[in-house]
Structures are given as structure tokens and as C-alpha cells.
C-alpha atoms as a PDB file:
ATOM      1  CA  UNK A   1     -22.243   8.320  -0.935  1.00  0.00           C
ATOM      2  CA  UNK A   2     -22.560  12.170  -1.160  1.00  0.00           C
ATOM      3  CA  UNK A   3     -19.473  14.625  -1.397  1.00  0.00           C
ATOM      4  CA  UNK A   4     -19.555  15.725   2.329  1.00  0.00           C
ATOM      5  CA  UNK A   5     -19.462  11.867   3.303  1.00  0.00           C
ATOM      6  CA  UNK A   6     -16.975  11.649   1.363  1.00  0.00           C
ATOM      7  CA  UNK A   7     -14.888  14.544   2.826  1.00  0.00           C
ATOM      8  CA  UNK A   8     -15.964  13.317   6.328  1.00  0.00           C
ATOM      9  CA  UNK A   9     -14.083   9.920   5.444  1.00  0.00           C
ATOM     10  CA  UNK A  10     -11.152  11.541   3.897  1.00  0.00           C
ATOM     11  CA  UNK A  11     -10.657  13.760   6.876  1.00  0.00           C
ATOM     12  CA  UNK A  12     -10.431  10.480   9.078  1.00  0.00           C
ATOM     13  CA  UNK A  13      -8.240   9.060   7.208  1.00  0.00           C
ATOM     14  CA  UNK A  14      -5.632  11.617   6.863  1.00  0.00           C
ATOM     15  CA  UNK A  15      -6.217  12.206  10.561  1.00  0.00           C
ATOM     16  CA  UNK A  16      -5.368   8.026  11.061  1.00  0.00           C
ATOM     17  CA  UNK A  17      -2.328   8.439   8.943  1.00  0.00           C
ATOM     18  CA  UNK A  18      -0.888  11.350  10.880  1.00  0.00           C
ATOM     19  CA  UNK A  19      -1.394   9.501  14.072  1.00  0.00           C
ATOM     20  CA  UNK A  20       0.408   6.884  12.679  1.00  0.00           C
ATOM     21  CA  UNK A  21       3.513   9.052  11.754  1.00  0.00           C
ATOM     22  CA  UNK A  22       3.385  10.884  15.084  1.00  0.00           C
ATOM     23  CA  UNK A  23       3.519   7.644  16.896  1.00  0.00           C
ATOM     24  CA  UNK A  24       6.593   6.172  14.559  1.00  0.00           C
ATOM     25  CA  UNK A  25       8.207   9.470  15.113  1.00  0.00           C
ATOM     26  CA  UNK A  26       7.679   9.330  18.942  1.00  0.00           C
ATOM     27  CA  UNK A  27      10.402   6.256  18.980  1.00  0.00           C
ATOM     28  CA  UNK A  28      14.701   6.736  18.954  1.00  0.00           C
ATOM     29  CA  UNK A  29      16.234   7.490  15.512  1.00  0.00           C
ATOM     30  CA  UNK A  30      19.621   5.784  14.465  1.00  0.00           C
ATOM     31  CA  UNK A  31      21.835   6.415  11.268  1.00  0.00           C
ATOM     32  CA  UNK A  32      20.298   4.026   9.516  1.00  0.00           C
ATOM     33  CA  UNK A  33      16.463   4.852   9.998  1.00  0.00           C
ATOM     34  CA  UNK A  34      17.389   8.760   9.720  1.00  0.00           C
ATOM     35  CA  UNK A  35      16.148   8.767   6.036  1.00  0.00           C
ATOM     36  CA  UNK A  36      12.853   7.153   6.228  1.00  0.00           C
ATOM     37  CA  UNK A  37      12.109   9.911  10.212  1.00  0.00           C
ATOM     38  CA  UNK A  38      12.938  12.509   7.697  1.00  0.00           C
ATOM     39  CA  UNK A  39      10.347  11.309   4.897  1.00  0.00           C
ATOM     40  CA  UNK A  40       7.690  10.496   7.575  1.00  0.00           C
ATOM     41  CA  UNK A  41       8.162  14.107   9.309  1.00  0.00           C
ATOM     42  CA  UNK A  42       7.835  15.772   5.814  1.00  0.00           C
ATOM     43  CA  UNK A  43       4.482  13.394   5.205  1.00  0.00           C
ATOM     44  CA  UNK A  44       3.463  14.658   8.398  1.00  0.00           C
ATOM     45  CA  UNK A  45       4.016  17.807   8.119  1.00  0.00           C
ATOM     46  CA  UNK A  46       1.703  17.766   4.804  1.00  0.00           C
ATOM     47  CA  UNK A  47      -1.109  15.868   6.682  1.00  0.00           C
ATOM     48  CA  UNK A  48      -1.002  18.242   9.012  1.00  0.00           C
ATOM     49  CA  UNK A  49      -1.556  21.333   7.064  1.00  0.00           C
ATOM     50  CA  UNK A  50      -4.164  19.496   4.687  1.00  0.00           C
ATOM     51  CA  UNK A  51      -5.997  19.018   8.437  1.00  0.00           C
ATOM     52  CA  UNK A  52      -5.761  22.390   9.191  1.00  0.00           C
ATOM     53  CA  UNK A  53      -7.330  23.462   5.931  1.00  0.00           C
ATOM     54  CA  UNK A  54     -10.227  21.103   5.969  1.00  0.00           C
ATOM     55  CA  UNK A  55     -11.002  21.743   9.764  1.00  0.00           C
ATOM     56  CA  UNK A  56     -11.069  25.565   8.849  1.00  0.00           C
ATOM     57  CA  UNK A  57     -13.112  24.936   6.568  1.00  0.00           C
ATOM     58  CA  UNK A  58     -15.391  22.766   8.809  1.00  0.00           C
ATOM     59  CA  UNK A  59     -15.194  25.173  11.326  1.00  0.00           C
ATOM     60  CA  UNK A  60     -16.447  28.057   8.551  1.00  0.00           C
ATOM     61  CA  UNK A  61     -19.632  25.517   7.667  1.00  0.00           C
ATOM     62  CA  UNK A  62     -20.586  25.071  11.272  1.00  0.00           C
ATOM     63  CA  UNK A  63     -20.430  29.311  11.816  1.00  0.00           C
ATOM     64  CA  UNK A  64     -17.479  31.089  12.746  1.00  0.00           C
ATOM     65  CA  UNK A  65     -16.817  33.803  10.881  1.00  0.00           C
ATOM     66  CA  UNK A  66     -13.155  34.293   9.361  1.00  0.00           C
ATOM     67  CA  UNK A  67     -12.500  36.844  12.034  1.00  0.00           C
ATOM     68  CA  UNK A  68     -12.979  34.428  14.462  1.00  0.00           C
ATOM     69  CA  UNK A  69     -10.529  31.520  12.369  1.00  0.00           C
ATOM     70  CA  UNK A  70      -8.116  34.190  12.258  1.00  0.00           C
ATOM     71  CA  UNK A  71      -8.205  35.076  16.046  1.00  0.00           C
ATOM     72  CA  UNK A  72      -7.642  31.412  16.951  1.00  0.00           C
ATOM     73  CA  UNK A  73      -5.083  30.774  14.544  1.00  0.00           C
ATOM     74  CA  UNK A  74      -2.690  34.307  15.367  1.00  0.00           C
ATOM     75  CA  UNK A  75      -3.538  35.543  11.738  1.00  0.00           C
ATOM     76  CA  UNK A  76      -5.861  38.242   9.821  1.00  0.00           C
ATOM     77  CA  UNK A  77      -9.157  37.783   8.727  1.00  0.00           C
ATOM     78  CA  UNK A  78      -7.949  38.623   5.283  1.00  0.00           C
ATOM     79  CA  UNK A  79      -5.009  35.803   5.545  1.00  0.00           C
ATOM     80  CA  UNK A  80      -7.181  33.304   7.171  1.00  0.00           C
ATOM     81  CA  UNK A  81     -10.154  33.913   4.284  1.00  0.00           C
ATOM     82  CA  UNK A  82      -7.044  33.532   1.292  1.00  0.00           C
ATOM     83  CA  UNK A  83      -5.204  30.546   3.064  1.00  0.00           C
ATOM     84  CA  UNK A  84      -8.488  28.504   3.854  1.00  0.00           C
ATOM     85  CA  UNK A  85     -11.624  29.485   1.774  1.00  0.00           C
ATOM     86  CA  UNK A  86     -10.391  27.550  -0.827  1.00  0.00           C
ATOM     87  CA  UNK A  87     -11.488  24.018   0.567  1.00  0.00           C
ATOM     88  CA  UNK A  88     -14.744  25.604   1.737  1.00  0.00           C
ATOM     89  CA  UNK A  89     -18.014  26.386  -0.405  1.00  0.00           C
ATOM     90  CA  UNK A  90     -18.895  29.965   0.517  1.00  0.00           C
ATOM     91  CA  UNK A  91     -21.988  31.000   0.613  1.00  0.00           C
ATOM     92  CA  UNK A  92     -22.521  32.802  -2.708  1.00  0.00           C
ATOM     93  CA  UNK A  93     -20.601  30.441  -4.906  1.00  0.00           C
ATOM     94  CA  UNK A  94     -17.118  32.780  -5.092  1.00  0.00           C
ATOM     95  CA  UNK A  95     -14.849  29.101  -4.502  1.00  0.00           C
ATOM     96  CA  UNK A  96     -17.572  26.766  -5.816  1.00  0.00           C
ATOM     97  CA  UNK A  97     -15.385  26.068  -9.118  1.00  0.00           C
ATOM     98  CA  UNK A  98     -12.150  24.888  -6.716  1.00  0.00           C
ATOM     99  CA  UNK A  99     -13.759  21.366  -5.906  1.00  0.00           C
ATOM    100  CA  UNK A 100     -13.597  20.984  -9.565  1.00  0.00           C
ATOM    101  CA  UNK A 101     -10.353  22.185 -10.031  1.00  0.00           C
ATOM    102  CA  UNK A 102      -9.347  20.015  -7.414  1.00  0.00           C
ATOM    103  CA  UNK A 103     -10.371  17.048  -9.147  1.00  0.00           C
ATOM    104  CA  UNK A 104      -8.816  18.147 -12.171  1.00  0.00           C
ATOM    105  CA  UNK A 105      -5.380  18.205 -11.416  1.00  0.00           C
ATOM    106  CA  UNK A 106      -5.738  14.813  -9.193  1.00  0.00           C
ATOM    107  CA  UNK A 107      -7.219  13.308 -12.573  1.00  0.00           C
ATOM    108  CA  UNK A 108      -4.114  14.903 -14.372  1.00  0.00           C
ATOM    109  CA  UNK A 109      -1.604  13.104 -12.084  1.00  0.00           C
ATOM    110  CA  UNK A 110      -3.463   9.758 -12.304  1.00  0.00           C
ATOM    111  CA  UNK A 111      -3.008  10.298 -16.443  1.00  0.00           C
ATOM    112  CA  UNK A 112       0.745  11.342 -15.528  1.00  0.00           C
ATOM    113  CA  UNK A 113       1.116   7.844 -13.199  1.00  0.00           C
ATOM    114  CA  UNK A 114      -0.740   5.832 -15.733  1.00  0.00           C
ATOM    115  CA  UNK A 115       1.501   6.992 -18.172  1.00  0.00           C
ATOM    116  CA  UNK A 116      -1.938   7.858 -20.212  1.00  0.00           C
ATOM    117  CA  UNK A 117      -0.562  10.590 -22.833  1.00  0.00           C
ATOM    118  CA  UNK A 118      -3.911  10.917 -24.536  1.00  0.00           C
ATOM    119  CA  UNK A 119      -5.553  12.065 -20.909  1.00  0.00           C
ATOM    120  CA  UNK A 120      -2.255  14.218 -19.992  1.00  0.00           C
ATOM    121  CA  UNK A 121      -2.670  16.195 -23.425  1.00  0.00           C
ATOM    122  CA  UNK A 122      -6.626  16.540 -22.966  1.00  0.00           C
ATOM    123  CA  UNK A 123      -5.869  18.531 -20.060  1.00  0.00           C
ATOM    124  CA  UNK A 124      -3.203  20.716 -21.064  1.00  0.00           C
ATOM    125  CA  UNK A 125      -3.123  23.705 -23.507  1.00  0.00           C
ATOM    126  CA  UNK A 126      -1.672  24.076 -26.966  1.00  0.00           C
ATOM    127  CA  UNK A 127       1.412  25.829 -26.455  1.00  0.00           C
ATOM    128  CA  UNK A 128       2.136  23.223 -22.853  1.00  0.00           C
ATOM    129  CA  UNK A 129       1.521  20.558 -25.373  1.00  0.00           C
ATOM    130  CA  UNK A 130       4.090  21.636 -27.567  1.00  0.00           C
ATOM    131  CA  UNK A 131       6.429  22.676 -24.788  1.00  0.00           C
ATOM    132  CA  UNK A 132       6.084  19.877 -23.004  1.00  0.00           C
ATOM    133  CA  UNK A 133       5.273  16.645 -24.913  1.00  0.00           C
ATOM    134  CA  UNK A 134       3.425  13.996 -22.563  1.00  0.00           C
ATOM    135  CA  UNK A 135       6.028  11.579 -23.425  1.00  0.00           C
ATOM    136  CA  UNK A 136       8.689  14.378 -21.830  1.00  0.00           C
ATOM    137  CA  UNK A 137       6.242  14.265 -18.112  1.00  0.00           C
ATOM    138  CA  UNK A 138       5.880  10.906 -18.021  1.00  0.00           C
ATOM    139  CA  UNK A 139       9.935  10.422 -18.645  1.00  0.00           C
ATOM    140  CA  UNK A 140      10.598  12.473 -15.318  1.00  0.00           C
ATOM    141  CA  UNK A 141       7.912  10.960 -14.016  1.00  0.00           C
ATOM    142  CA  UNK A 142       9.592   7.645 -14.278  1.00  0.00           C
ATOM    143  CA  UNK A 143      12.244   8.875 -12.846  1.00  0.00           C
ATOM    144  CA  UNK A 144      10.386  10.047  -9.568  1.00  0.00           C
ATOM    145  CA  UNK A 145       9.411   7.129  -9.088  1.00  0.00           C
ATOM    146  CA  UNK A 146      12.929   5.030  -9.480  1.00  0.00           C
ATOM    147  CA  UNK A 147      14.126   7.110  -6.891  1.00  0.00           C
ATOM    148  CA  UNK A 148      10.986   6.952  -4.739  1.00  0.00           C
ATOM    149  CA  UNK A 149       8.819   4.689  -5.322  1.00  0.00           C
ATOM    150  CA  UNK A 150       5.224   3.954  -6.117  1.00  0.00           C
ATOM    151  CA  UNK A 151       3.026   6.904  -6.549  1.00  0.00           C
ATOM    152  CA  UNK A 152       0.424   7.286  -3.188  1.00  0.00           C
ATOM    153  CA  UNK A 153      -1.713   9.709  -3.383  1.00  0.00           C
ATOM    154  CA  UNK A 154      -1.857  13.609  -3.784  1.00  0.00           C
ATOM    155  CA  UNK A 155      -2.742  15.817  -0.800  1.00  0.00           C
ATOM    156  CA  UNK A 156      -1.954  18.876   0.938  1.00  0.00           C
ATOM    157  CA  UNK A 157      -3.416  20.569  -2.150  1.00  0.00           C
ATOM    158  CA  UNK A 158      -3.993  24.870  -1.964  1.00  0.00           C
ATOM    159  CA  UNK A 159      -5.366  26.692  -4.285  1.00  0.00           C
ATOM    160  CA  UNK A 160      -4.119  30.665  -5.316  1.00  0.00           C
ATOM    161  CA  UNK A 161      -5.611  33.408  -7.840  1.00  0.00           C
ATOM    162  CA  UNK A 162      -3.482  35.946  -9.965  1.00  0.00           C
ATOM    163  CA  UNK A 163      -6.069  37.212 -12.675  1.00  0.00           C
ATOM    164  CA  UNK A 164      -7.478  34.390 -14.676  1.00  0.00           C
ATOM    165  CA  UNK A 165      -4.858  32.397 -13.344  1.00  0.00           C
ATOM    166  CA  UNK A 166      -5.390  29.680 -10.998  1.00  0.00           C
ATOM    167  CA  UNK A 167      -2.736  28.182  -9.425  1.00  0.00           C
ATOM    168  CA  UNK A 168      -2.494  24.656  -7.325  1.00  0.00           C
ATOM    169  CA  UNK A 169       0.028  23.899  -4.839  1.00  0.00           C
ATOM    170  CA  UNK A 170       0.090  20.530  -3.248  1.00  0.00           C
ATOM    171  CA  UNK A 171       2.336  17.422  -2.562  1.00  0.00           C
ATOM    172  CA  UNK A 172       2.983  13.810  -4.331  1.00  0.00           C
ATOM    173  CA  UNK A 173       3.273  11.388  -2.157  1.00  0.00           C
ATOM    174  CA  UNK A 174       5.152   8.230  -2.667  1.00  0.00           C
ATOM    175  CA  UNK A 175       6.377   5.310  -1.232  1.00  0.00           C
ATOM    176  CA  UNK A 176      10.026   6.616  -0.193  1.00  0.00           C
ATOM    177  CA  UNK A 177       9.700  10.233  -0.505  1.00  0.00           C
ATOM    178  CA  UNK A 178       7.220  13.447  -1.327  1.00  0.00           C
ATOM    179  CA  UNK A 179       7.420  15.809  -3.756  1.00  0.00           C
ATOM    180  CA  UNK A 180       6.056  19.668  -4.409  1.00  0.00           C
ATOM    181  CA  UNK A 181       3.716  20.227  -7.458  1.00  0.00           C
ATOM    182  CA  UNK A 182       2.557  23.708  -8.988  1.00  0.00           C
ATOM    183  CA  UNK A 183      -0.171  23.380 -11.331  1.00  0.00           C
ATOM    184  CA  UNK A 184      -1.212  26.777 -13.328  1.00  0.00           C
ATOM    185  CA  UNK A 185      -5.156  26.328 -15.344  1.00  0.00           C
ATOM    186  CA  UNK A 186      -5.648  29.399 -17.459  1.00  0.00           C
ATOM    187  CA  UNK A 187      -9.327  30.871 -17.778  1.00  0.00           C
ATOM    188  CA  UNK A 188      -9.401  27.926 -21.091  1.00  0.00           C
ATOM    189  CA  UNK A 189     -10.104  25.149 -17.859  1.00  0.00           C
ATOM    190  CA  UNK A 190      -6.262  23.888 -19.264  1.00  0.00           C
ATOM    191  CA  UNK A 191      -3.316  23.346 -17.542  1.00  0.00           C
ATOM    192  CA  UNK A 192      -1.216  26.105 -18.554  1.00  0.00           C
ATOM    193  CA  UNK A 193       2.205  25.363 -16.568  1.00  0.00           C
ATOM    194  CA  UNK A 194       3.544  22.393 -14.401  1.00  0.00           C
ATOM    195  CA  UNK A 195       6.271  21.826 -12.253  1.00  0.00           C
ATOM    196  CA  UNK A 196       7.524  19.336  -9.619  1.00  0.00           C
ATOM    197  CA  UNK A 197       9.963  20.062  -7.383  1.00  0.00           C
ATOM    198  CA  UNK A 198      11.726  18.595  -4.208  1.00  0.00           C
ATOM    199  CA  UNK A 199       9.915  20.391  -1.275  1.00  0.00           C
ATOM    200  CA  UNK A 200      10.720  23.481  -0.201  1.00  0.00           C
ATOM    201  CA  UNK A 201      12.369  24.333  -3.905  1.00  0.00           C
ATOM    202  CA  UNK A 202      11.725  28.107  -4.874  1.00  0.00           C
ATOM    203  CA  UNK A 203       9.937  27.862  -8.005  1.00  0.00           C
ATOM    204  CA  UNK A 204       7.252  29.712  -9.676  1.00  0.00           C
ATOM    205  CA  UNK A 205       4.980  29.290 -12.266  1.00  0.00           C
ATOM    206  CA  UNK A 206       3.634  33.613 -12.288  1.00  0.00           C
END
């Protein structure tokens, strides 16, 4: 199976999902089912912004122009090109390396989850690895999941640029709740900074 059937199938999926949480979302709310609405809208809410980005970038393959992704979405060229490119490959190559930097930080949290501290350090630098032991990330990992659950999936993932800096922004979600990650890879290919974060936390990793 090539990598744009593969995309096609993930898109359907997520689009499934979302349908799904609409549709739970669509019936009455009491006290006691006022947690779980809440997680669902937030999962939602995620799906639906990792839908936006792919179909951008869709939309981009089949021909429009960023101008014209902008115009339809109420945003700049400029904005629409930073928000979206990323989950595209542009013609000359400029976001060919995000597909792969994709993949790295999903194979990062699969290390994390497996509680594999041989594959955590492999990924991260020398001074993260002596800043932050893999025994210390899977600790709080353990944590996240006594208080939510089983580890899903990662989605909703964004990528960002500041020098030789590339920055990941996505969500982890689990079986009772989601959470924000921020994953900086220096120009090395390593992770150079993580953190994970209830959504909507202010915290950078610049």
C-alpha cells in the first residue's frame, strides 16, 4: 500500500471518528455524562482541525493555489501557506523532510508508551538525555495514563520553523482524556525539548 493510500485511509477514518463524536454530542447532557461531552468535544475539536489540514492540503495537490485556500478559509495567503503546507509535499521539496519528522515523533511516543528507554534515548540529544532521563518520561507518562487511560493514538499534529528549529505541536489521545505535546528536533534530527501539557496550557519550548 503506497503513502497516499495510506493518507486516503487515514483521512476516512478520522473523518468516521468525528462523525461519531458529532452524533454522541448531538444527544442531552446530564451531570453525570458532563465529563466524558467535554472529552469527546475536545477529541473533536482535534479531528476537526487535523481534517482541515489534510483537506488543505488535498485541495493544494488537486490545484488551488494558497491564495485561493486563504480566500475560502477568511485568512492570508501567507497564513494559509504557514498553517497548512506542512502536511502537503510542495512542489520543489521545501516540506518534503516533515513526513519524516512526522513519523519521528509518533515513533518517539510509541518508545514513550512502550516504556522502551533504549528507543526514547536514541531519539533525543545529549544534553535532553541528561536533563531528562527516559526513566523520568516514562514516570509521568505513567501517570497520564492512571488518570486517563490507555494511550490511542497521536493526531492533530502541526509542524513550525524558528531557525534550525523544528517544532511539533499535536495531541495524545487516550482513553478518558487528551493531552497537548510540543516536540522541538534541532538541525542534529534529535529531539531537543519535550513537553506535555493539559490542552490549552501556555507553554513553550523557543
Amino acid at each position: 500500500m503506497d503513502s497516499s493510500t495510506d493518507a486516503a485511509d487515514g483521512h476516512r477514518a478520522r473523518a468516521r471518528r468525528a462523525a461519531e463524536l458529532a452524533a454522541g454530542l448531538a444527544t442531552p447532557v446530564d451531570a453525570s455524562g458532563a465529563v466524558a461531552a467535554l472529552r469527546r468535544a475536545e477529541e473533536l475539536k482535534n479531528l476537526a482541525d487535523d481534517l482541515l489540514v489534510a483537506t488543505a492540503s488535498r485541495a493544494h495537490a488537486a490545484g488551488l493555489s494558497w491564495q485561493d485556500i486563504g480566500h475560502q478559509l477568511g485568512i492570508s495567503r501567507q497564513a494559509a501557506y504557514q498553517r497548512f503546507a506542512a502536511g502537503t509535499s510542495t512542489r520543489d521539496g521545501r516540506r518534503s523532510g516533515d513526513a519524516e519528522l512526522l513519523e519521528q515523533v509518533h515513533r518517539l511516543f510509541a518508545s514513550i508508551d512502550a516504556g522502551d528507554h533504549e528507543g526514547i534515548g536514541a531519539e533525543f540529544t545529549a544534553r535532553m538525555l541528561a536533563q531528562v532521563p527516559p526513566s523520568t518520561v516514562t514516570s509521568l507518562w505513567a501517570d497520564c495514563r492512571e488518570a486517563l487511560g490507555a494511550f490511542d493514538r497521536l493526531t492533530a499534529a502541526t509542524v513550525r520553523r524558528n531557525g534550525s528549529t523544528r517544532f511539533v505541536h499535536c495531541s495524545l489521545v487516550f482513553s478518558d482524556g487528551i493531552m497537548d505535546a510540543k516536540v522541538a528536533v534541532d538541525r542534529s534530527g534529535k529531539v531537543a525539548g519535550l513537553l506535555i501539557t493539559e490542552p490549552g496550557f501556555a507553554a513553550s519550548l523557543d
